[in-house]
Protein backbone atom coordinates (compact mmCIF):
# COMPACT_ATOMS: atom_id res chain seq x y z
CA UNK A 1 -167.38 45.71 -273.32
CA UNK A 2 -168.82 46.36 -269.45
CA UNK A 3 -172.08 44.60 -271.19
CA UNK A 4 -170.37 41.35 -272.10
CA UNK A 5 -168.59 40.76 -269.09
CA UNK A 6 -171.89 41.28 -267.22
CA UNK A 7 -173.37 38.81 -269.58
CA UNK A 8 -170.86 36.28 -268.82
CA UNK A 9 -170.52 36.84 -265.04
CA UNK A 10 -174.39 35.84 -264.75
CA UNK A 11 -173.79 32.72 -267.16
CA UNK A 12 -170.91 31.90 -264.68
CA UNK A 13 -173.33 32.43 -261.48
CA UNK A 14 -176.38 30.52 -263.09
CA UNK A 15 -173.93 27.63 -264.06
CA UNK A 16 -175.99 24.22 -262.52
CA UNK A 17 -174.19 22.88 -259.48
CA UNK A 18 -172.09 19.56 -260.37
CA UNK A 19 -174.15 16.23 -259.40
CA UNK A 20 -172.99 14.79 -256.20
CA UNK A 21 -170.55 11.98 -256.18
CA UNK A 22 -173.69 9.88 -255.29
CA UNK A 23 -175.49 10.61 -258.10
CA UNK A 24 -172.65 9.92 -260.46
CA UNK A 25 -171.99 6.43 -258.97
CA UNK A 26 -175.84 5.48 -259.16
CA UNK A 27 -175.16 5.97 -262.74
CA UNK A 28 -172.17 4.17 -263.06
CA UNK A 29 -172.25 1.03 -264.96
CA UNK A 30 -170.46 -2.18 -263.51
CA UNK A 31 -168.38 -3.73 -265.63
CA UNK A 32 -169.90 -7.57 -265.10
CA UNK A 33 -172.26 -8.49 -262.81
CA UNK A 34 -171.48 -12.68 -261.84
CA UNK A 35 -174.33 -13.99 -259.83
CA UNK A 36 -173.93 -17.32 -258.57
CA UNK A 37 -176.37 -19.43 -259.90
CA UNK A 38 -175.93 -22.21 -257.53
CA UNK A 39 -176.97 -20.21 -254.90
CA UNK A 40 -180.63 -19.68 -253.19
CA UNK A 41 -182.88 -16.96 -254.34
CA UNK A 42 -184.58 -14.83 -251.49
CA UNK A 43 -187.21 -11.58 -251.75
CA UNK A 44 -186.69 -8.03 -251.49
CA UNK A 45 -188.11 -7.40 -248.26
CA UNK A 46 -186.77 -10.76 -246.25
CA UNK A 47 -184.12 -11.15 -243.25
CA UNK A 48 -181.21 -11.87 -246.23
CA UNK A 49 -182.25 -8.87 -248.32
CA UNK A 50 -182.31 -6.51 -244.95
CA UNK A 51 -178.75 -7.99 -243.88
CA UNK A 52 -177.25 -7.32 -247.12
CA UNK A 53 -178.50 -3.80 -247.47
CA UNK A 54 -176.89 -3.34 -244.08
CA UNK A 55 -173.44 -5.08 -244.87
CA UNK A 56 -173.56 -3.35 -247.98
CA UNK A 57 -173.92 0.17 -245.99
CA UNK A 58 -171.16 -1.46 -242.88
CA UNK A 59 -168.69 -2.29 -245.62
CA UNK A 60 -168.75 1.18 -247.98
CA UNK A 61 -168.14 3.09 -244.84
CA UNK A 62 -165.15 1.16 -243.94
CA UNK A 63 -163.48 1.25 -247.18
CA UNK A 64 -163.17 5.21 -247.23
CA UNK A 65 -160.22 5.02 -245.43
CA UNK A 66 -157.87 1.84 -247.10
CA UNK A 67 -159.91 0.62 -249.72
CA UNK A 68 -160.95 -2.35 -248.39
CA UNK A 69 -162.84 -3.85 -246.11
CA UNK A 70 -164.49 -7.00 -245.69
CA UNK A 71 -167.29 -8.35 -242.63
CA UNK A 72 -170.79 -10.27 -241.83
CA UNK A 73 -173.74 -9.13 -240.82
CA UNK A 74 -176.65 -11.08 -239.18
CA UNK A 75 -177.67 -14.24 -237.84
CA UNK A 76 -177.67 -17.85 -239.84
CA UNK A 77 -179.80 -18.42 -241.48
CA UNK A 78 -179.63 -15.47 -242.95
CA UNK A 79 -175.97 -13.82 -242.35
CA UNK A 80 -174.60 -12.25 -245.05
CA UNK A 81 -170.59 -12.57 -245.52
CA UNK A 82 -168.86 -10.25 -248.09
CA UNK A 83 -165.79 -7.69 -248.92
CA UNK A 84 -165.39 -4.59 -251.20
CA UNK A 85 -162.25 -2.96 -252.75
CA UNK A 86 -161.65 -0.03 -254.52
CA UNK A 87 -158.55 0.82 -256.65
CA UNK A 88 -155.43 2.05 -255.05
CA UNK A 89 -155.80 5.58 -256.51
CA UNK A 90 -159.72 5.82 -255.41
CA UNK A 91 -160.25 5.47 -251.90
CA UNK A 92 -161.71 8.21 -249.79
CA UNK A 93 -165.32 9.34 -250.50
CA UNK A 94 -164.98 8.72 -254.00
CA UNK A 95 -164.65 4.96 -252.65
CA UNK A 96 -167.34 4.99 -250.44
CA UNK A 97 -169.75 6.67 -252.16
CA UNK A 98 -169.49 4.41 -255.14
CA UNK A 99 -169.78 1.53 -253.31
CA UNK A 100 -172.67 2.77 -251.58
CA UNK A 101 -174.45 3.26 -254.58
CA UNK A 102 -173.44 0.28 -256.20
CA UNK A 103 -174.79 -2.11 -253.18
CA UNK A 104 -178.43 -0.15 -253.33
CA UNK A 105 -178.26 -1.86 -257.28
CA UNK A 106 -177.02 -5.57 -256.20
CA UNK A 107 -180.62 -7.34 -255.70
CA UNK A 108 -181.73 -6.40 -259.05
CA UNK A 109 -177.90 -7.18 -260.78
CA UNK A 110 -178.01 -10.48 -259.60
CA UNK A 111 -181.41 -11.91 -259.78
CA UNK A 112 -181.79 -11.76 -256.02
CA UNK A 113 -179.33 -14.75 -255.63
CA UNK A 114 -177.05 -15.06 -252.10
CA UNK A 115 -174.34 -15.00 -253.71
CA UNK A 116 -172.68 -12.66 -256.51
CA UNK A 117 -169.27 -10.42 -257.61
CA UNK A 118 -169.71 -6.86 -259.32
CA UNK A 119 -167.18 -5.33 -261.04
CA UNK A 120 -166.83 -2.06 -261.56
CA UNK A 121 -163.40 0.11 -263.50
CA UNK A 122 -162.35 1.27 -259.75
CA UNK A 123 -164.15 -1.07 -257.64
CA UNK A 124 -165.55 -4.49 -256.67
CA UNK A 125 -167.86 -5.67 -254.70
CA UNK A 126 -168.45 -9.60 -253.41
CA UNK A 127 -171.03 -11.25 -251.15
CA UNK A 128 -172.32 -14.58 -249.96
CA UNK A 129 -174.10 -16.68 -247.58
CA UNK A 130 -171.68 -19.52 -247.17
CA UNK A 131 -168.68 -18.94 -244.90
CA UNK A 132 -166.80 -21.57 -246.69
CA UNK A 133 -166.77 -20.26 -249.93
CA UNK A 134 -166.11 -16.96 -248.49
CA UNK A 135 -162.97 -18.40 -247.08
CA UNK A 136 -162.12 -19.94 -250.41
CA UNK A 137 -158.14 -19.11 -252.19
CA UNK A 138 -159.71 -18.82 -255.51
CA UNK A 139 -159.59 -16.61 -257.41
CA UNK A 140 -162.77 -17.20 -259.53
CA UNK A 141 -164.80 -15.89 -260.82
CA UNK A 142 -162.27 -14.40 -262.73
CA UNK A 143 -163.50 -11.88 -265.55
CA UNK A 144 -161.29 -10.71 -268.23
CA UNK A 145 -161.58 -7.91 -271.29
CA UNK A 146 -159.36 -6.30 -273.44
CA UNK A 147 -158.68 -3.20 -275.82
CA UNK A 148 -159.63 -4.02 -279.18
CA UNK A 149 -156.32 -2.27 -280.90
CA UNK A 150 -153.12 -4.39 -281.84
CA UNK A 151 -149.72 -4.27 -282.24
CA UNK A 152 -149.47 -6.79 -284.53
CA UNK A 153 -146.08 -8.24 -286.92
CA UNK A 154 -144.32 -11.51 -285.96
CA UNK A 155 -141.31 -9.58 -283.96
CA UNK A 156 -143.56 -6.67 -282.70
CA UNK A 157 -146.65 -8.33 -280.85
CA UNK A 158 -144.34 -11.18 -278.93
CA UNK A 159 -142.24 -7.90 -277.71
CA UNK A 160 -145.17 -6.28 -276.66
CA UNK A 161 -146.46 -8.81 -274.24
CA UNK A 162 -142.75 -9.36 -273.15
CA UNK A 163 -142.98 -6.06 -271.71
CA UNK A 164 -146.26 -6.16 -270.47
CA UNK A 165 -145.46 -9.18 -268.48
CA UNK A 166 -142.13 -7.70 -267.30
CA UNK A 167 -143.91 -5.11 -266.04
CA UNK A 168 -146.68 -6.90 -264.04
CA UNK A 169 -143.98 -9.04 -262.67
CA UNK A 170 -142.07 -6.03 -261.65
CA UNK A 171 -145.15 -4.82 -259.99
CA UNK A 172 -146.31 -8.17 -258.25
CA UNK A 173 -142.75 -8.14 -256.58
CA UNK A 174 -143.13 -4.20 -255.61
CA UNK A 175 -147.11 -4.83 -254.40
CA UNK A 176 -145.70 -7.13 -251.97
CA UNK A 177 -142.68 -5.47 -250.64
CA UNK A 178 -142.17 -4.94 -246.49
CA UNK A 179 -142.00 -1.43 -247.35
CA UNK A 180 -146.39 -1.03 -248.73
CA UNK A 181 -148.99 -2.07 -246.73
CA UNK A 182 -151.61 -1.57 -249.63
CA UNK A 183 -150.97 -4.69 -252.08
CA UNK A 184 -151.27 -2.07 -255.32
CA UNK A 185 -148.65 -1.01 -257.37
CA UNK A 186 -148.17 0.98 -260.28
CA UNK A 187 -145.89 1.30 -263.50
CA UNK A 188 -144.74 1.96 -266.61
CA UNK A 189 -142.17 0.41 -269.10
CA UNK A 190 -141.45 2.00 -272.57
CA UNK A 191 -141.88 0.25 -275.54
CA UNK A 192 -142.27 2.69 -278.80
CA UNK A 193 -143.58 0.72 -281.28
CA UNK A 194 -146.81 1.41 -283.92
CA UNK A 195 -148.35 4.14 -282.12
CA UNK A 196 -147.31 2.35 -278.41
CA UNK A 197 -145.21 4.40 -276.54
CA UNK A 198 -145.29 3.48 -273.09
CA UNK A 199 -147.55 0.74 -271.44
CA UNK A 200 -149.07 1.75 -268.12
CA UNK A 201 -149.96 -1.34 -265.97
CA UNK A 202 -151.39 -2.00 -262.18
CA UNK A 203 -151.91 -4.63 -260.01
CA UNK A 204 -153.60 -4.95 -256.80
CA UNK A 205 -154.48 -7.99 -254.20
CA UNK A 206 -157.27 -7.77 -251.58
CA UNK A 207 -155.30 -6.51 -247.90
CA UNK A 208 -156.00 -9.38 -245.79
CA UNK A 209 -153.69 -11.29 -248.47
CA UNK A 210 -150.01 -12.78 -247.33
CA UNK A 211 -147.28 -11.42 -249.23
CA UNK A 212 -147.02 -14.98 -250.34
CA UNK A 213 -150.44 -15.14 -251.15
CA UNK A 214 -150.28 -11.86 -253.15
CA UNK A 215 -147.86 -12.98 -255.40
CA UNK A 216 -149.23 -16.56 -255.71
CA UNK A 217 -152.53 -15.16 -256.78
CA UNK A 218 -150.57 -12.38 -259.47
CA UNK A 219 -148.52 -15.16 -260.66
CA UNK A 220 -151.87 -17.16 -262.06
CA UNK A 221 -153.23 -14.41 -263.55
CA UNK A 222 -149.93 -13.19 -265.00
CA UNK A 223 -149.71 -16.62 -266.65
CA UNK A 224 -152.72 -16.02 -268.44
CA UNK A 225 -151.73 -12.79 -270.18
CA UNK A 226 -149.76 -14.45 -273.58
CA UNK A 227 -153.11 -16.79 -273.54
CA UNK A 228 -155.72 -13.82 -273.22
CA UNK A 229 -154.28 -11.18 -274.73
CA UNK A 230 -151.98 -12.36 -277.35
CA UNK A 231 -152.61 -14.67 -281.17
CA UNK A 232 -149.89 -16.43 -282.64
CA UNK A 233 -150.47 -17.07 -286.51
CA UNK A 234 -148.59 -20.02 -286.88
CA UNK A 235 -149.35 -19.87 -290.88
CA UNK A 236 -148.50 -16.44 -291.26
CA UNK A 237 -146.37 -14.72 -288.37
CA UNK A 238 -147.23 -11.35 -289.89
CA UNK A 239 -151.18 -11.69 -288.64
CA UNK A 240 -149.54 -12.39 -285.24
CA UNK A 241 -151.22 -9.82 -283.08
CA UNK A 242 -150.90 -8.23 -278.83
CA UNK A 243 -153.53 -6.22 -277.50
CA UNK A 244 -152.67 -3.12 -276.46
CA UNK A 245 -154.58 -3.35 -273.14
CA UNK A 246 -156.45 -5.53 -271.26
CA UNK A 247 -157.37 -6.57 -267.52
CA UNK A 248 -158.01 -9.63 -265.66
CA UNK A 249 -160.41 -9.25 -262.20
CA UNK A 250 -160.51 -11.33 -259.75
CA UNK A 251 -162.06 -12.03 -256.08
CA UNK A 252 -158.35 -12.14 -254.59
CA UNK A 253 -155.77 -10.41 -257.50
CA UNK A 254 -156.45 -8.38 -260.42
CA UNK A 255 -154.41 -6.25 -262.68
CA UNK A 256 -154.64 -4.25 -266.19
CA UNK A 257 -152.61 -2.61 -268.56
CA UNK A 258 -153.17 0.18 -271.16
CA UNK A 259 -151.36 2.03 -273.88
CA UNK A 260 -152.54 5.01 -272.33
CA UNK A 261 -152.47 6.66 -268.83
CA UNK A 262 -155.55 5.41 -266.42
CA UNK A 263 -154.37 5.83 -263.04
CA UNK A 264 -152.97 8.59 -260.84
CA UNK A 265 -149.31 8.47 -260.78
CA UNK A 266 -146.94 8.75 -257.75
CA UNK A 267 -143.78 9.08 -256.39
CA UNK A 268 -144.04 5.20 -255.96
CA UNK A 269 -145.13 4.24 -259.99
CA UNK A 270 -141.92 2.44 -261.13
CA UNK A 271 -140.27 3.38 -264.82
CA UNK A 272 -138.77 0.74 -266.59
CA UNK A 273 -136.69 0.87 -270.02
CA UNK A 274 -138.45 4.66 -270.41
CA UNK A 275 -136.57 6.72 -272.99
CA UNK A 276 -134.58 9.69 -271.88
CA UNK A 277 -135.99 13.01 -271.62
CA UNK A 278 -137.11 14.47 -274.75
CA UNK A 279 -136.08 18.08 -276.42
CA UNK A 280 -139.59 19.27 -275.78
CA UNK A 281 -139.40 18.36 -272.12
CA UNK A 282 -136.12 19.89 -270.85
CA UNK A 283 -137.56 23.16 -272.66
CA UNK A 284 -140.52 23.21 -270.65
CA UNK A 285 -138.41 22.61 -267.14
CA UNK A 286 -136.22 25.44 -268.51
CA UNK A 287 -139.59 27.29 -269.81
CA UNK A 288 -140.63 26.51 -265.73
CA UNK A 289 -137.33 27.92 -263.66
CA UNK A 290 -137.87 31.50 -266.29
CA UNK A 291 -140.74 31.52 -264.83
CA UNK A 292 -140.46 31.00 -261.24
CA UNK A 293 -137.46 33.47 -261.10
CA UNK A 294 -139.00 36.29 -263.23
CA UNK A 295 -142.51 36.13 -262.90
CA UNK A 296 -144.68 33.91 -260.72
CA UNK A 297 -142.57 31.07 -258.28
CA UNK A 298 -146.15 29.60 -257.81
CA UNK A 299 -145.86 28.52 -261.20
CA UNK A 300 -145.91 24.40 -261.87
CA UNK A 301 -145.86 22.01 -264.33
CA UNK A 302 -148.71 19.75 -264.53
CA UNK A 303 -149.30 16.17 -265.07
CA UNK A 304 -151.96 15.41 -267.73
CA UNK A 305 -152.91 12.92 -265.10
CA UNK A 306 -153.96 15.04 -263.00
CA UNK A 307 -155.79 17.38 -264.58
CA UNK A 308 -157.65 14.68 -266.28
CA UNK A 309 -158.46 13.50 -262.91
CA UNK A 310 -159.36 17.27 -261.52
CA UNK A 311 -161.79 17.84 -264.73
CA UNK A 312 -163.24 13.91 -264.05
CA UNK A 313 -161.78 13.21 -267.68
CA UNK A 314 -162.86 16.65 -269.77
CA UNK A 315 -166.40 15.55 -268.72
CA UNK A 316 -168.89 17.79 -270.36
CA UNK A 317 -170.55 18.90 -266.93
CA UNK A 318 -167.65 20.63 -265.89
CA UNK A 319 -167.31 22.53 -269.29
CA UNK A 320 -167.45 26.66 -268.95
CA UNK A 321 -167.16 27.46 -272.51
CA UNK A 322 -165.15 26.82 -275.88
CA UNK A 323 -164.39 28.89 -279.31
CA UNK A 324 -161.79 28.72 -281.75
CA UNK A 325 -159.15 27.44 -279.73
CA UNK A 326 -161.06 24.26 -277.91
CA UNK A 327 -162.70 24.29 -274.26
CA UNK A 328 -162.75 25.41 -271.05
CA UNK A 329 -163.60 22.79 -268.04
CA UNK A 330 -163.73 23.83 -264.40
CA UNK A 331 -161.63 21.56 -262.32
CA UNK A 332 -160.61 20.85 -258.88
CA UNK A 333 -157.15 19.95 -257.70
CA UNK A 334 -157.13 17.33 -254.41
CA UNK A 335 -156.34 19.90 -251.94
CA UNK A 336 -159.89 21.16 -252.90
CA UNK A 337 -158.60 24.21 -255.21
CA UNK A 338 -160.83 24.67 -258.23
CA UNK A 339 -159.04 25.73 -261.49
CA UNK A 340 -160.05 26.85 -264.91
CA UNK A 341 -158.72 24.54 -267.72
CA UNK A 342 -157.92 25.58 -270.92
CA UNK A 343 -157.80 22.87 -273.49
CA UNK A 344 -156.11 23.61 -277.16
CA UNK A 345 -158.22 21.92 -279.69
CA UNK A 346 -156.09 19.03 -281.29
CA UNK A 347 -156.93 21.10 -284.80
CA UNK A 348 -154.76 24.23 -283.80
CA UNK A 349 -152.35 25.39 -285.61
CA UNK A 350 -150.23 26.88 -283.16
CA UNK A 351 -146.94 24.82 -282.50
CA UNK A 352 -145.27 24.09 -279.40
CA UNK A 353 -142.86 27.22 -279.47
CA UNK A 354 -145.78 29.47 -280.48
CA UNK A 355 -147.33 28.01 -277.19
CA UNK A 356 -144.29 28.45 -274.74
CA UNK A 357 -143.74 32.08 -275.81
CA UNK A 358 -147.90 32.28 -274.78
CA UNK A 359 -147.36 30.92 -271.63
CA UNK A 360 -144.38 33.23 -271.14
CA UNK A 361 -146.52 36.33 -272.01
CA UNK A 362 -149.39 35.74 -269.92
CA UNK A 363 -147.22 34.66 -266.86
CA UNK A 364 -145.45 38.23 -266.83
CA UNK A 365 -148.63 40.25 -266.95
CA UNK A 366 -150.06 41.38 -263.56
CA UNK A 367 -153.15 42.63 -264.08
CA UNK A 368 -156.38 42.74 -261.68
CA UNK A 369 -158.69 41.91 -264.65
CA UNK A 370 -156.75 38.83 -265.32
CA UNK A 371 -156.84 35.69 -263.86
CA UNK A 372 -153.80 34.32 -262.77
CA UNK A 373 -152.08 31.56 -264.62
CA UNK A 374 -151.17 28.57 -262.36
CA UNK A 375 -149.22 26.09 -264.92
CA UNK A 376 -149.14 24.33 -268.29
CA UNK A 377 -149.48 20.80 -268.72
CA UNK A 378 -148.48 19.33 -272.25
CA UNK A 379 -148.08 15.37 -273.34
CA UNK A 380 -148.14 14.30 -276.96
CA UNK A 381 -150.63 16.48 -279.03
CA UNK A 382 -151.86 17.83 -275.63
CA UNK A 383 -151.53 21.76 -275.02
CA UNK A 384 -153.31 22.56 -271.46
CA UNK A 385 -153.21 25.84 -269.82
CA UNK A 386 -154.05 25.43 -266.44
CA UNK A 387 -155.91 29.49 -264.35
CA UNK A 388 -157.23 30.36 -261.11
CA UNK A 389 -160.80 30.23 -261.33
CA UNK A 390 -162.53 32.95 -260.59
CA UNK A 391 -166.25 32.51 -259.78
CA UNK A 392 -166.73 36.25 -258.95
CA UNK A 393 -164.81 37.40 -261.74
CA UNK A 394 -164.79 37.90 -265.98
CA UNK A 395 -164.24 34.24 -267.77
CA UNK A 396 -163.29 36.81 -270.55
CA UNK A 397 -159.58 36.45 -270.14
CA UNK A 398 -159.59 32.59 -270.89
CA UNK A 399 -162.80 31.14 -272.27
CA UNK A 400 -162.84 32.12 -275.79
CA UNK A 401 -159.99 32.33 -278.63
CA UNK A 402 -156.65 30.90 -277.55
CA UNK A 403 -153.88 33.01 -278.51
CA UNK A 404 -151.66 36.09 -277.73
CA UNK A 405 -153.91 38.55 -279.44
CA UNK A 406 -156.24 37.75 -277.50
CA UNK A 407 -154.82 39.06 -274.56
CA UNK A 408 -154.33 42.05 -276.26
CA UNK A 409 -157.75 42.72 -277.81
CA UNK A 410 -161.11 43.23 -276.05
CA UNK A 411 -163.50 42.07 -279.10
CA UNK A 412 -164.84 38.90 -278.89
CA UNK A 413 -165.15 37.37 -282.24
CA UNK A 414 -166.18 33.48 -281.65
CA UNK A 415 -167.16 31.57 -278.84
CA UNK A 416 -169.89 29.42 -277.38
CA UNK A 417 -170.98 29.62 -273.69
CA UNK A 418 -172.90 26.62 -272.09
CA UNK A 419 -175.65 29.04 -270.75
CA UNK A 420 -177.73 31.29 -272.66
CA UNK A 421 -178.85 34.85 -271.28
CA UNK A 422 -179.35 36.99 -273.84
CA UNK A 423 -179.26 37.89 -277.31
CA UNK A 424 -176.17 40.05 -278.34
């Protein structure tokens, strides 16, 4: 009804403005916060305080572009030495601006000491007021946590951390290859046991590292994994148990593995011992060419990656709307295109072929009233349909119940809306 989509196109136009990247960071936890307490104190509003507010601001802007970037600022006794780095899949603004925000929170962290290290999930921070230190090939402080699920059985767990530490060794050697200047690497190595399919793993090493250095700093902290992450039950192999993630951060190396995707992949994230293609994904590169030749060649396939990364991880400020068939986030892509994202509730019933012949169907209709239908993204229970968004137009067409009826039929029957209007 012409009332209902007037209803909705206001709740669209009214929708709050996402916070600014600065205002997320400032609310971004770190991870740990080391201060070192053999260092001095000194006062909010004295020379050290002033010159680390100013490094702080110096070294955030210098990161946007590489990730890293290290400096001093002012005169002894009161210079301020320090370095910042942000994960190989966050530099840019999203780099700087967290950084930013995390050095306006430093005095407090660390008890106004002149020295600390923050650690944050994407980035680090480190300062000081003694050059030597600064120049130290340490690693420390080192900081370590890890997932609290197992893979546990006396064959099992010791195969787990065989891969992981495959892996990281495969990535230490590609991190330092001639070929990438940025000391960061990505992978992932199959392993498809108890609820494990694949582990995802990075490492990373600060830039103004040798190669040699790199790997010499990697190679500690890969040493560390059986010890950290892994319990041998000598009485009863059984309770033997591997951790199916953890991370080790340090001021020179760090690296961290998962059972589930946490980075953005590339062209340049290695696969090792993955299993072949499944069924369900040559369908959907078939399901992909139909497409492109009969309907729309525009059409893609995307990774779950990155619309995870588009959506900042299904957050609940960029939800539109949900109903029956699960929610709708607003998104943007990297080239700065926003996107509607249709999420299929985990609880569905609809199964994967009922899906594909949906994605079919709403890919051959043409239609002014109708948004257009960019891709699909599906991984494990995971059924994503991926529109144009619209801001001037009806969120009818994909916000409430997911399914081909509903293409079909202009009564809405269920749904929820994040902004109220009006009573219907």
């Amino acid at each position: 009804p012409t009332y209902l989509l007037l209803l909705l196109f206001l709740a669209l136009c009214l929708w709050p403005p996402a916070a600014s990247v600065d205002a997320a960071s400032a609310m971004v936890s770190p991870l740990q916060t080391l201060p070192d307490e053999t260092a001095d104190t000194y006062t909010a509003n004295s020379s050290y305080g002033s010159n680390l507010g100013a490094l702080g601001a110096t070294l955030a802007a210098g990161a946007g572009a590489s990730g890293f970037a290290q400096g001093s600022y002012g005169e002894a006794p009161d210079k301020v030495y320090g370095f910042v780095l942000c994960r190989g899949d966050y530099t840019g603004a999203n780099c700087a601006d967290g950084l930013r925000a995390a050095f306006q929170g430093v005095p407090e962290r660390v008890f106004f000491r002149k020295a600390g290290v923050v650690y944050y999930d994407q980035y680090m921070l480190r300062f000081t007021d003694d050059e030597r230190s600064f120049a130290s090939t340490s690693n420390d402080p080192e900081w370590s946590a890890n997932n609290m699920n197992s893979v546990r059985g006396a064959e099992a767990a010791p195969r787990l951390m065989e891969t992981v530490v495959k892996l990281m060794n495969d990535l230490a050697d590609l991190a330092i290859s001639s070929s990438r200047a940025t000391s960061y690497a990505t992978g992932e190595a199959g392993f498809g046991e108890q609820g494990v399919s694949t582990v995802y793993g990075v490492v990373q090493c600060r830039l103004d590292l040798t190669g040699l250095q790199c790997r010499s700093c990697l190679d500690g902290i890969i040493k560390q994994l059986p010890t950290l992450f892994m319990s041998n039950n000598m009485s009863n192999q059984e309770a033997s148990l591997s951790r199916v993630g953890g991370r080790i951060l340090g001021v020179r190396c760090n690296l961290r593995y998962e059972k589930d995707l946490f980075f953005e992949e590339t062209r340049d994230t290695i696969k090792i011992d993955m299993p072949k293609k499944s069924l369900l994904q040559r369908e959907l590169v078939t399901l992909k060419k139909e497409i492109v030749n009969e309907s729309d060649s525009r059409f893609s396939l995307f990774r779950f990656s990155k619309i995870r990364s588009a959506t900042n991880n299904f957050s609940d400020k960029n939800k539109l709307g949900e109903g029956g068939f699960g929610i709708v986030y607003k998104g943007q892509l990297c080239h700065d295109q926003d996107i509607a994202v249709k999420r299929l509730s985990p609880n569905s019933v609809q199964g994967f072929r009922e899906f594909m012949n949906e994605i079919k169907l709403i890919a051959s209709l043409q239609h002014k009233n109708l948004v257009r239908l960019l891709g699909c993204c599906i991984k494990s229970k995971e059924r994503i349909l991926v529109y144009e968004y619209m801001p001037n137009g009806s969120l009818e067409e994909f916000i409430f119940d997911f399914g081909i009826a509903r293409i079909c039929l202009s009564s809405v029957t269920e749904s929820n809306t994040t902004t109220a209007i009006g009573t219907l």
